[in-house]
PDB file of N, CA and C in Angstrom:
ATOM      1  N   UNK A   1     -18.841  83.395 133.482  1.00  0.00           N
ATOM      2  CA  UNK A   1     -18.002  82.360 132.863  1.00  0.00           C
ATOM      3  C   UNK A   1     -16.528  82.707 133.042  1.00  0.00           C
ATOM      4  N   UNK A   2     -15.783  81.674 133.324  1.00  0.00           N
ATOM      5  CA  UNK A   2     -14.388  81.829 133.464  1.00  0.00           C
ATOM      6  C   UNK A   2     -14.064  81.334 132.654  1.00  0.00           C
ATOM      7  N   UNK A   3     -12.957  81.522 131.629  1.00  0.00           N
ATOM      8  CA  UNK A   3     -11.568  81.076 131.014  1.00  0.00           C
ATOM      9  C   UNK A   3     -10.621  80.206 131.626  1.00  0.00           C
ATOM     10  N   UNK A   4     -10.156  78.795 131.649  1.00  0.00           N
ATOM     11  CA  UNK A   4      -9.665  78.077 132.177  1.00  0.00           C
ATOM     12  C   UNK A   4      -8.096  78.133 130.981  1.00  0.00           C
ATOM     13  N   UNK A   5      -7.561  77.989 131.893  1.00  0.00           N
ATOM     14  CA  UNK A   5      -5.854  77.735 130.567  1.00  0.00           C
ATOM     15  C   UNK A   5      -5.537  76.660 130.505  1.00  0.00           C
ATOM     16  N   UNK A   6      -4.562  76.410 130.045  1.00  0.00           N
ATOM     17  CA  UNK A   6      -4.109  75.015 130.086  1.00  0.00           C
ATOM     18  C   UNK A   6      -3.690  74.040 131.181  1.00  0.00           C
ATOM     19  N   UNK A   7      -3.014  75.176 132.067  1.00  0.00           N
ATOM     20  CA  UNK A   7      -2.964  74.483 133.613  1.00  0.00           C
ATOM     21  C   UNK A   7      -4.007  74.217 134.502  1.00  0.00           C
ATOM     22  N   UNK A   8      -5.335  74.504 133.842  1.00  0.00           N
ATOM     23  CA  UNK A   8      -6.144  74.216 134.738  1.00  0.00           C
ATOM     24  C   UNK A   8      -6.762  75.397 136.134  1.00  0.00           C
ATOM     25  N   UNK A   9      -6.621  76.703 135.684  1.00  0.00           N
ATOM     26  CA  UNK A   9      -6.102  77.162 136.102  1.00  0.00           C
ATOM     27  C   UNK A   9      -7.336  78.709 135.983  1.00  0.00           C
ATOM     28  N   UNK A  10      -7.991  79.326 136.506  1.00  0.00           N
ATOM     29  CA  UNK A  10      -8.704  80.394 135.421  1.00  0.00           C
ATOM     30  C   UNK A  10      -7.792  81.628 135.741  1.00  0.00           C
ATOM     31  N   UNK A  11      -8.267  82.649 134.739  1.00  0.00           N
ATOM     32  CA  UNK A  11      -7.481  83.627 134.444  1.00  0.00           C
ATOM     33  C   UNK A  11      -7.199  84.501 135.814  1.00  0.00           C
ATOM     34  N   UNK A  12      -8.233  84.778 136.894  1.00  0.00           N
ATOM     35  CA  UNK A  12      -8.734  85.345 137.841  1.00  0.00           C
ATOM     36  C   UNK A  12      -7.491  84.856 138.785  1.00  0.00           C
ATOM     37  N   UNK A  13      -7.482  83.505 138.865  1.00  0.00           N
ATOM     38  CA  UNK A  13      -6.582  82.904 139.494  1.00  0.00           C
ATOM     39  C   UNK A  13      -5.111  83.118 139.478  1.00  0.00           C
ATOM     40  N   UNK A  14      -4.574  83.452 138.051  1.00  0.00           N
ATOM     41  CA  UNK A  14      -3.409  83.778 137.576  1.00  0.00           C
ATOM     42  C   UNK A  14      -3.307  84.642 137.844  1.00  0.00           C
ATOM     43  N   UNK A  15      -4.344  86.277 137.552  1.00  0.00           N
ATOM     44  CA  UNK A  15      -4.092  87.160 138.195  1.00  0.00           C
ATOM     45  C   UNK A  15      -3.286  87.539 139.707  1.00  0.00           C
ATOM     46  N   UNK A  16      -4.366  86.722 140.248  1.00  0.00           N
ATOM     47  CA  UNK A  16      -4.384  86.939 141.906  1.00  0.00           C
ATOM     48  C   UNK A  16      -2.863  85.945 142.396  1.00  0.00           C
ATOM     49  N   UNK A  17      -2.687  85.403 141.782  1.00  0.00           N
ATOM     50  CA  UNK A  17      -1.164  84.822 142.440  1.00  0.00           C
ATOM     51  C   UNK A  17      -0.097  85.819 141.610  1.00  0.00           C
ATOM     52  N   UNK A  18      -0.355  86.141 140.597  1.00  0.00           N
ATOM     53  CA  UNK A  18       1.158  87.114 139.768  1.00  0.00           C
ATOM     54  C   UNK A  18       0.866  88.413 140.830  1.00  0.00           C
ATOM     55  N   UNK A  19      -0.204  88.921 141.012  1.00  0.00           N
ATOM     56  CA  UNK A  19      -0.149  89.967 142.396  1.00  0.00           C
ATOM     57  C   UNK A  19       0.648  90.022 143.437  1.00  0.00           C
ATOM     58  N   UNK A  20       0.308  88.485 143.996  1.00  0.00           N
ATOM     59  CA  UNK A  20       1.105  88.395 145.098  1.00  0.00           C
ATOM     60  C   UNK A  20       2.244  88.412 144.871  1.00  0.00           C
ATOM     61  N   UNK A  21       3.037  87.611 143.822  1.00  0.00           N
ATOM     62  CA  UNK A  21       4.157  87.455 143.829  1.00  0.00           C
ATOM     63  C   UNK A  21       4.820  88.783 143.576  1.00  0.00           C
ATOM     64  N   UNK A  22       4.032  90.062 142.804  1.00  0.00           N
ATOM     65  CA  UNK A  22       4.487  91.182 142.631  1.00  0.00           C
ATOM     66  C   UNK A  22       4.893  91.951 143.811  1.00  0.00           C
ATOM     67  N   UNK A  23       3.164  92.103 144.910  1.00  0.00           N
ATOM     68  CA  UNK A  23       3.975  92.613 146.051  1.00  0.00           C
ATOM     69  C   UNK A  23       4.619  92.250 147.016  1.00  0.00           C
ATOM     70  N   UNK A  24       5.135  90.663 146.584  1.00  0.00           N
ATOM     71  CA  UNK A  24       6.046  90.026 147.639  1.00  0.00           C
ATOM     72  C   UNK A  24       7.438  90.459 147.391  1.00  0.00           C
ATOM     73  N   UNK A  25       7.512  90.601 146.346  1.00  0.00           N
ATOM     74  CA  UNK A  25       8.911  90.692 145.275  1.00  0.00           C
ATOM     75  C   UNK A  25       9.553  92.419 145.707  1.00  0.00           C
ATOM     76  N   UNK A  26      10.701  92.511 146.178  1.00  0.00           N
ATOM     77  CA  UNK A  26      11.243  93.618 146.309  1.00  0.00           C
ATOM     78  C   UNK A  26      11.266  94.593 145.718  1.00  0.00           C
ATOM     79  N   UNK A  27      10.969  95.622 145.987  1.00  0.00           N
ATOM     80  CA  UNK A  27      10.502  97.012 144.784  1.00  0.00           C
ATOM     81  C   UNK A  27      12.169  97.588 144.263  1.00  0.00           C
TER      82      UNK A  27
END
């Protein structure tokens, strides 16, 4: 079972894009 948020969105999902944006993002 997934957790969906308000955007429609599941948690797994949020994860995996704030990742990217982490190791896109300049250290």
């Amino acid at each position: 079972m997934t957790s969906v948020t308000l955007l429609g969105k599941s948690i797994d999902d949020l994860i995996k894009e704030g990742r990217e944006q982490l190791s896109s993002m300049p250290v």
